[in-house]
PDB file of N, CA and C in Angstrom:
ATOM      1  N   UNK A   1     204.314 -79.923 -34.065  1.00  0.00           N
ATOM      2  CA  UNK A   1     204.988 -80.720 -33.069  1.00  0.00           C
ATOM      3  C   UNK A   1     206.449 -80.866 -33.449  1.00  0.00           C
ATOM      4  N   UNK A   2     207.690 -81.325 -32.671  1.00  0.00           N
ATOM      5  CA  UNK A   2     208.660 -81.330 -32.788  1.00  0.00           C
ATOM      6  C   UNK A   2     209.516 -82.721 -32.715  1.00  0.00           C
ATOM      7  N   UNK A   3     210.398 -82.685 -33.019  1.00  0.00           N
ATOM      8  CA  UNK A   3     210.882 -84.447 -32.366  1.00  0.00           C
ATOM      9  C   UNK A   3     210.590 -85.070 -31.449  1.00  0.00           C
ATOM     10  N   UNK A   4     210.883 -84.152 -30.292  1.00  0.00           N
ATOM     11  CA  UNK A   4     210.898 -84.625 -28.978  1.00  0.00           C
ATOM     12  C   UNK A   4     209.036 -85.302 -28.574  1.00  0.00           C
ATOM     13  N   UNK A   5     208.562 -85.066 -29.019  1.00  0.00           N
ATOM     14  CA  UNK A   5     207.111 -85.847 -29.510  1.00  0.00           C
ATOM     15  C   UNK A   5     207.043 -87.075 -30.242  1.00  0.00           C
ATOM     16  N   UNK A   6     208.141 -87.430 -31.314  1.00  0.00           N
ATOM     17  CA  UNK A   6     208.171 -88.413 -31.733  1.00  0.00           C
ATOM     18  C   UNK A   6     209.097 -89.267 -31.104  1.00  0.00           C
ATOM     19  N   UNK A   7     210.105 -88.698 -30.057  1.00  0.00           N
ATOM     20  CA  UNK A   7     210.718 -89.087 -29.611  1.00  0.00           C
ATOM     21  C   UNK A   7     209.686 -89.904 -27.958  1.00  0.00           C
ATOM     22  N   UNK A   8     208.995 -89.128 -27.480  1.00  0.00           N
ATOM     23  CA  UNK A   8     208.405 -89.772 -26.950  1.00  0.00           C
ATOM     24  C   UNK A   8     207.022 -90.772 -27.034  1.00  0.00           C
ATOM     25  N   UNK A   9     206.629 -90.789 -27.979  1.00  0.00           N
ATOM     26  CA  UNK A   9     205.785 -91.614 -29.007  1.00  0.00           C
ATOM     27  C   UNK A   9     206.319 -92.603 -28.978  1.00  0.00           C
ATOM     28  N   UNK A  10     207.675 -92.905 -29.456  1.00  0.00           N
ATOM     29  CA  UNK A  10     208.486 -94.439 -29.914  1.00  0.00           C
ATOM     30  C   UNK A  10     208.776 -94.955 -28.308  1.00  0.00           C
ATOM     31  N   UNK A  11     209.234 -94.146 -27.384  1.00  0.00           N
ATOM     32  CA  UNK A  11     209.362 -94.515 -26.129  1.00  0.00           C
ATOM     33  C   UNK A  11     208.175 -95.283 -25.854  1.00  0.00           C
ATOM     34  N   UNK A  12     207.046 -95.080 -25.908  1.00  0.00           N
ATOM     35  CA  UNK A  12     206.227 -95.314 -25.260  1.00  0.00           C
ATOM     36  C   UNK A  12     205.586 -96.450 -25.882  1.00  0.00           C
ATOM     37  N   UNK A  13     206.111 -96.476 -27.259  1.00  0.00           N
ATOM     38  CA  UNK A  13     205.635 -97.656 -28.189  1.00  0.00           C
ATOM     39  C   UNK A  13     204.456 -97.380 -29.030  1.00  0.00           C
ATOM     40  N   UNK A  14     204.595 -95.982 -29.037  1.00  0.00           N
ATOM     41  CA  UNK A  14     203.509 -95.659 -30.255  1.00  0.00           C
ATOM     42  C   UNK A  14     204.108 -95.234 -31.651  1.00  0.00           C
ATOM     43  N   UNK A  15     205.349 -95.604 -31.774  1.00  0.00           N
ATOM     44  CA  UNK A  15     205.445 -95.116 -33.270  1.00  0.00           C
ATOM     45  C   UNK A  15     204.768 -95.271 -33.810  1.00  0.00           C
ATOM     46  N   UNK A  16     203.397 -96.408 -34.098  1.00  0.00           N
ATOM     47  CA  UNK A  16     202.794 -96.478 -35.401  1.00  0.00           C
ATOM     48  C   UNK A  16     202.040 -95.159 -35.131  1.00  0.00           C
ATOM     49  N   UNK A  17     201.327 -94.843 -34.477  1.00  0.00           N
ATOM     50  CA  UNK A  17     200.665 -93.706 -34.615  1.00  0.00           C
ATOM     51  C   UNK A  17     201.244 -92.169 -34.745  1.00  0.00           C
ATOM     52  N   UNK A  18     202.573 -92.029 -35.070  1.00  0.00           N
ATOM     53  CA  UNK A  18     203.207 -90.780 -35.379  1.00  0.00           C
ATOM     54  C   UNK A  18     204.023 -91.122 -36.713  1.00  0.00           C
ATOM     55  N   UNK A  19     203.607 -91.649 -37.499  1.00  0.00           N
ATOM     56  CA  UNK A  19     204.072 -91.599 -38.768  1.00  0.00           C
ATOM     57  C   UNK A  19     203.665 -91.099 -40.283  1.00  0.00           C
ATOM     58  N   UNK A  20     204.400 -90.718 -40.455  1.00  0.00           N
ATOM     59  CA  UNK A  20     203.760 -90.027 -42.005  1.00  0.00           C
ATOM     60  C   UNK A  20     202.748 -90.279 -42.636  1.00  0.00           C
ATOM     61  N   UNK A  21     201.451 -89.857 -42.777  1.00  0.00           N
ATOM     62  CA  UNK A  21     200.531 -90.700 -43.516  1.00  0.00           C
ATOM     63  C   UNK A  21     199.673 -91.094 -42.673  1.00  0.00           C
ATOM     64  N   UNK A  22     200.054 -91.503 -41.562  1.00  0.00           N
ATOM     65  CA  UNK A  22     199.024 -92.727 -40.557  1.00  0.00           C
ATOM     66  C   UNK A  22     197.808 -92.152 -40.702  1.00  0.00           C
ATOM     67  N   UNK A  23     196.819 -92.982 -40.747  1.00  0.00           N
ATOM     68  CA  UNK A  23     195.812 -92.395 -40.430  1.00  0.00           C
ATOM     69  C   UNK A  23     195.224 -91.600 -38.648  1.00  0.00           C
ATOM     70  N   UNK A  24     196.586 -92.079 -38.261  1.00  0.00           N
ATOM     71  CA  UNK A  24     196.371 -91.336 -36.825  1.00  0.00           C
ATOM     72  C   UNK A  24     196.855 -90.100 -36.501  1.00  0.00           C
ATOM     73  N   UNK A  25     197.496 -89.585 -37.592  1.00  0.00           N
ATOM     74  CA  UNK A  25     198.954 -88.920 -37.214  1.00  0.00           C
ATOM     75  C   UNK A  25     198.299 -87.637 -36.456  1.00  0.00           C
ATOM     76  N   UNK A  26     196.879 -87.126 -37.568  1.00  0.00           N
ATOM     77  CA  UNK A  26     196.622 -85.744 -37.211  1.00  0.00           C
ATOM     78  C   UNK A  26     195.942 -85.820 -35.546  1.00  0.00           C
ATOM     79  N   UNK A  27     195.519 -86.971 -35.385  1.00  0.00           N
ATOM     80  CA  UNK A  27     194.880 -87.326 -33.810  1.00  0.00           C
ATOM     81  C   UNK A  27     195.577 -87.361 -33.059  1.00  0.00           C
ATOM     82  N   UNK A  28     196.982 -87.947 -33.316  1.00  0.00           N
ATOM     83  CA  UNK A  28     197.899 -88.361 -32.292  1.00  0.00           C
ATOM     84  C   UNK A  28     198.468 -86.817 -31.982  1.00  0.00           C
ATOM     85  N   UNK A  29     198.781 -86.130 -32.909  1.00  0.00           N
ATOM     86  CA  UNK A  29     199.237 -84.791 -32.676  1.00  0.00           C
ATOM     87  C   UNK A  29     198.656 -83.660 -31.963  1.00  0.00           C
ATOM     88  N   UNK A  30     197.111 -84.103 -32.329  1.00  0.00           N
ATOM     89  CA  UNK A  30     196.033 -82.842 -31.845  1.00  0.00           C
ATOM     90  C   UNK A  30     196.321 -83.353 -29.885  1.00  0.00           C
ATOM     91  N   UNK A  31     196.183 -84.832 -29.866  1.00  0.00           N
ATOM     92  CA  UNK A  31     196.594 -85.030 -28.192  1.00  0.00           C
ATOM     93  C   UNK A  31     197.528 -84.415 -27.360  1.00  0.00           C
ATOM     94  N   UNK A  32     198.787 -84.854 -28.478  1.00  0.00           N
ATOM     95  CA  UNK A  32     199.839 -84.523 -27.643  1.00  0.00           C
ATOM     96  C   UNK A  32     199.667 -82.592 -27.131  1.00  0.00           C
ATOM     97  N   UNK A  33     199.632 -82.068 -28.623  1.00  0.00           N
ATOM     98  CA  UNK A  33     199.686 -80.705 -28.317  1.00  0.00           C
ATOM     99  C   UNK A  33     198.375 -80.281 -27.070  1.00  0.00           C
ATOM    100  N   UNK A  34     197.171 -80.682 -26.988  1.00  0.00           N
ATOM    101  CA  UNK A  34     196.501 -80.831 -25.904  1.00  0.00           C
ATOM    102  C   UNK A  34     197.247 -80.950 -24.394  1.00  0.00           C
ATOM    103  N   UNK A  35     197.635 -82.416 -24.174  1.00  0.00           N
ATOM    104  CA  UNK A  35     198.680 -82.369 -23.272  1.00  0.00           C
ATOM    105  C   UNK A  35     199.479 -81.308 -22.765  1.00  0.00           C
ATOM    106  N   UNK A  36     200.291 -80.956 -23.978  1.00  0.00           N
ATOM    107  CA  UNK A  36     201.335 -80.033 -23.576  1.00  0.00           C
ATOM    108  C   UNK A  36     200.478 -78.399 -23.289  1.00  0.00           C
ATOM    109  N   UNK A  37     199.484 -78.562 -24.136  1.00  0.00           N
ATOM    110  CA  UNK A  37     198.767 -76.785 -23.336  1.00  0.00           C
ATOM    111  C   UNK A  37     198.059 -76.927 -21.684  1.00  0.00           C
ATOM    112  N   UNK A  38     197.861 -78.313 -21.508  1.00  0.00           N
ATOM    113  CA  UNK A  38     197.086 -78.350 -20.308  1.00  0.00           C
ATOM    114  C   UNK A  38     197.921 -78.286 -19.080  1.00  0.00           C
ATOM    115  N   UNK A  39     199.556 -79.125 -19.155  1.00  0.00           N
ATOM    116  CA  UNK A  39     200.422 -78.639 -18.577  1.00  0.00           C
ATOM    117  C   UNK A  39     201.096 -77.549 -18.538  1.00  0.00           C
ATOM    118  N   UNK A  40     201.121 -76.349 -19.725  1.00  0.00           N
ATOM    119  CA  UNK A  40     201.620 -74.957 -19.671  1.00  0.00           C
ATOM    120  C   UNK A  40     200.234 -74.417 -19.004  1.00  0.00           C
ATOM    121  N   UNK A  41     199.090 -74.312 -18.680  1.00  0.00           N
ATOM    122  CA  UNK A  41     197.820 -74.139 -18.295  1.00  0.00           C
ATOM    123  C   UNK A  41     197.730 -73.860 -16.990  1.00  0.00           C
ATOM    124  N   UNK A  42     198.186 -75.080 -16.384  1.00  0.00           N
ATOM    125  CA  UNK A  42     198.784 -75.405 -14.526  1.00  0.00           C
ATOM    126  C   UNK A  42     199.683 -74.720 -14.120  1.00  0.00           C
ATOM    127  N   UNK A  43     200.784 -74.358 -15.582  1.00  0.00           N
ATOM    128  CA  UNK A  43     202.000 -73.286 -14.503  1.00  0.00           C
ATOM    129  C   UNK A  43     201.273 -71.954 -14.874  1.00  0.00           C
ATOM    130  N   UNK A  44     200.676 -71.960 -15.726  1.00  0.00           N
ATOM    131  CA  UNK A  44     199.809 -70.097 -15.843  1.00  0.00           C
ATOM    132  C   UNK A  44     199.138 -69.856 -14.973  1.00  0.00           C
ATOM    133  N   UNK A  45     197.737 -70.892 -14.045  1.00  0.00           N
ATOM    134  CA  UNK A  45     197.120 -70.886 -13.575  1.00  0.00           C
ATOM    135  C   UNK A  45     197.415 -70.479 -11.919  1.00  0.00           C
ATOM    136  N   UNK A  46     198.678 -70.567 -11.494  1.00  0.00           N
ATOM    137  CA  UNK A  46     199.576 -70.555 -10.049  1.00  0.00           C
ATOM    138  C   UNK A  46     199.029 -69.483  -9.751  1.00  0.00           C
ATOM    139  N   UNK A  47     198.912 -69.332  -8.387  1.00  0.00           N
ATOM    140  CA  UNK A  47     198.793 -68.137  -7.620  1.00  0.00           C
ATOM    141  C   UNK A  47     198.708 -66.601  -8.217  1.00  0.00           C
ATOM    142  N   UNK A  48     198.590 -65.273  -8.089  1.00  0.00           N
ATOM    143  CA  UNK A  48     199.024 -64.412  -9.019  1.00  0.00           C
ATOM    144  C   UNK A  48     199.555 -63.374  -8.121  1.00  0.00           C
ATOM    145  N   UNK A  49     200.810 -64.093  -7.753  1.00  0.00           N
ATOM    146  CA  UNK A  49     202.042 -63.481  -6.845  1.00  0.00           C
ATOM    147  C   UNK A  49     202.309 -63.103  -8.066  1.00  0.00           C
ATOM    148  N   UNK A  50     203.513 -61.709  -7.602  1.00  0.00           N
ATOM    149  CA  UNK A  50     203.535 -60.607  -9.015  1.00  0.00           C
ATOM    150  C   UNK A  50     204.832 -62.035  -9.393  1.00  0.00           C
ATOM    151  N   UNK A  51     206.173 -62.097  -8.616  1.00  0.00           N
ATOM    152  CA  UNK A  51     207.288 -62.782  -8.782  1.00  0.00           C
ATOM    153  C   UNK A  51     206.980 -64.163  -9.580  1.00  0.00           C
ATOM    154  N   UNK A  52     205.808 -64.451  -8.846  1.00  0.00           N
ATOM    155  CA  UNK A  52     205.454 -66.190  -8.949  1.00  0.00           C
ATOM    156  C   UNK A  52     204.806 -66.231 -10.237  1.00  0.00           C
ATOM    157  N   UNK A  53     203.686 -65.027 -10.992  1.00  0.00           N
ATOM    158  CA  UNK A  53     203.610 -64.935 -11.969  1.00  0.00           C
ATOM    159  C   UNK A  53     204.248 -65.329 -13.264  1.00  0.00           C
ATOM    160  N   UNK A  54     204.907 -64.252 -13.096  1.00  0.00           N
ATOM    161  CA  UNK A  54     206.316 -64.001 -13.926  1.00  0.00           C
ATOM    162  C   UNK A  54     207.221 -65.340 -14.095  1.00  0.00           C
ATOM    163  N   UNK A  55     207.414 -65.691 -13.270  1.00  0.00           N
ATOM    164  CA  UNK A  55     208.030 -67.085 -13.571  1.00  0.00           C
ATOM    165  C   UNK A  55     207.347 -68.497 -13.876  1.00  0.00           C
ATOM    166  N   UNK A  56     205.735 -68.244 -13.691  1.00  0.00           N
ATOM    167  CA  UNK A  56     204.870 -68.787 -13.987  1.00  0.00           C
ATOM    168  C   UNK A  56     204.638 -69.216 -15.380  1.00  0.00           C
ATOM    169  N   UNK A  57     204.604 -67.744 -15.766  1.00  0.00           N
ATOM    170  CA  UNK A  57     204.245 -67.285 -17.446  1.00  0.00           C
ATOM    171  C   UNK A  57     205.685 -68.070 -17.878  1.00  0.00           C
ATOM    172  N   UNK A  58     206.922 -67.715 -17.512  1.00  0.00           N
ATOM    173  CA  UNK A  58     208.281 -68.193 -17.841  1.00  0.00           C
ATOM    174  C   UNK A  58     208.400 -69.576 -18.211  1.00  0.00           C
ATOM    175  N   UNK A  59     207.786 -70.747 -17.378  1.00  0.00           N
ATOM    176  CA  UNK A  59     207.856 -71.831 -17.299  1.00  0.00           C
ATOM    177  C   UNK A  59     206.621 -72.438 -18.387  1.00  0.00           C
ATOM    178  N   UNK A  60     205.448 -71.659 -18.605  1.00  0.00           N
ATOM    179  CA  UNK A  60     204.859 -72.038 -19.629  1.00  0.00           C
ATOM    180  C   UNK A  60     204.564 -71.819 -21.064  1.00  0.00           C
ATOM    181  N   UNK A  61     205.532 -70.824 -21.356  1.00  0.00           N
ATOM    182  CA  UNK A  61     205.856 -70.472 -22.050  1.00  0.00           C
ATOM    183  C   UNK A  61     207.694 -71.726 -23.024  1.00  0.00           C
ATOM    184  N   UNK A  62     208.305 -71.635 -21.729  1.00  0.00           N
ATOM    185  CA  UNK A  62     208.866 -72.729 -22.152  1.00  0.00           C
ATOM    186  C   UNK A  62     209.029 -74.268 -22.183  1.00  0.00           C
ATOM    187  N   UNK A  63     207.359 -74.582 -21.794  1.00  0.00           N
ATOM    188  CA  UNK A  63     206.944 -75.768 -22.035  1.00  0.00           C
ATOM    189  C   UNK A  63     206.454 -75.954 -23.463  1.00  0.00           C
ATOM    190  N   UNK A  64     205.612 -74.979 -23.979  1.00  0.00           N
ATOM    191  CA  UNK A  64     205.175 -74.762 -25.082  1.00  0.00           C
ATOM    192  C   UNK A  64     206.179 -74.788 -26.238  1.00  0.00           C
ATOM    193  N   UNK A  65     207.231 -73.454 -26.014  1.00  0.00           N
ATOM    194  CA  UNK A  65     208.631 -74.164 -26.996  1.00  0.00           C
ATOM    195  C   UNK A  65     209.298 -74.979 -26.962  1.00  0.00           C
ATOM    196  N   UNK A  66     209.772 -75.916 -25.697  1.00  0.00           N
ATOM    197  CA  UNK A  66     209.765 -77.301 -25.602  1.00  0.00           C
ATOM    198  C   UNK A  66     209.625 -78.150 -26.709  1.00  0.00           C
ATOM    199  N   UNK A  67     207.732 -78.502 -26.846  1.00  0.00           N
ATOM    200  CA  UNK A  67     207.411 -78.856 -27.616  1.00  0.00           C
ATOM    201  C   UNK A  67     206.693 -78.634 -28.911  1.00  0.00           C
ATOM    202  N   UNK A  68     207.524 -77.760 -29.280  1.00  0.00           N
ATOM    203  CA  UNK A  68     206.958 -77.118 -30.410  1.00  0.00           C
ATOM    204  C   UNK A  68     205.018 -76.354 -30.528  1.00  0.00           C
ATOM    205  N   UNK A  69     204.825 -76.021 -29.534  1.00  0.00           N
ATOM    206  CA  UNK A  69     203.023 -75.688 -29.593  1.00  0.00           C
ATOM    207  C   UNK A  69     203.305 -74.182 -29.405  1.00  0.00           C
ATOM    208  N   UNK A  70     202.777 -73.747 -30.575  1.00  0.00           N
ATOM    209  CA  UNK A  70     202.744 -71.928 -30.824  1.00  0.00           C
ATOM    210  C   UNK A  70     201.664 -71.563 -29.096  1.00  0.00           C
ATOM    211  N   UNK A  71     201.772 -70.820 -28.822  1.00  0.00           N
ATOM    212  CA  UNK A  71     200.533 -70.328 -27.829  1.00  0.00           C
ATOM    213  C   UNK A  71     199.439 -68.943 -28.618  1.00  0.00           C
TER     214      UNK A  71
END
């Protein structure tokens, strides 16, 4: 995961659960990265227009580097 995960963690008022050690940390992480594949998932999943594809794959692909989640 990347900042922008911890960055939205503290937004939301979960820092305790993204901190070094926590006993949550590896849970809180396994979610988020969940999250973020299920939304790169929805733009893969689009229609399979050749164009719409392609920009499909484009957009979930850079959701994934976004937030740091290898595919």
């Amino acid at each position: 995961m990347n900042e922008r995960i911890r960055e939205l963690a503290e937004q939301a008022g979960l820092e305790s659960f993204y901190v070094e050690y926590s006993p949550w940390q590896v849970e809180f992480e396994k979610f988020a990265e969940l999250i973020v594949r299920e939304c790169a998932k929805v733009c893969r999943d689009q229609p399979n227009i050749y164009a719409m594809k392609v920009a499909s794959d484009i957009c979930a692909t850079s959701i994934e580097e976004h937030f740091g989640v290898a595919n």
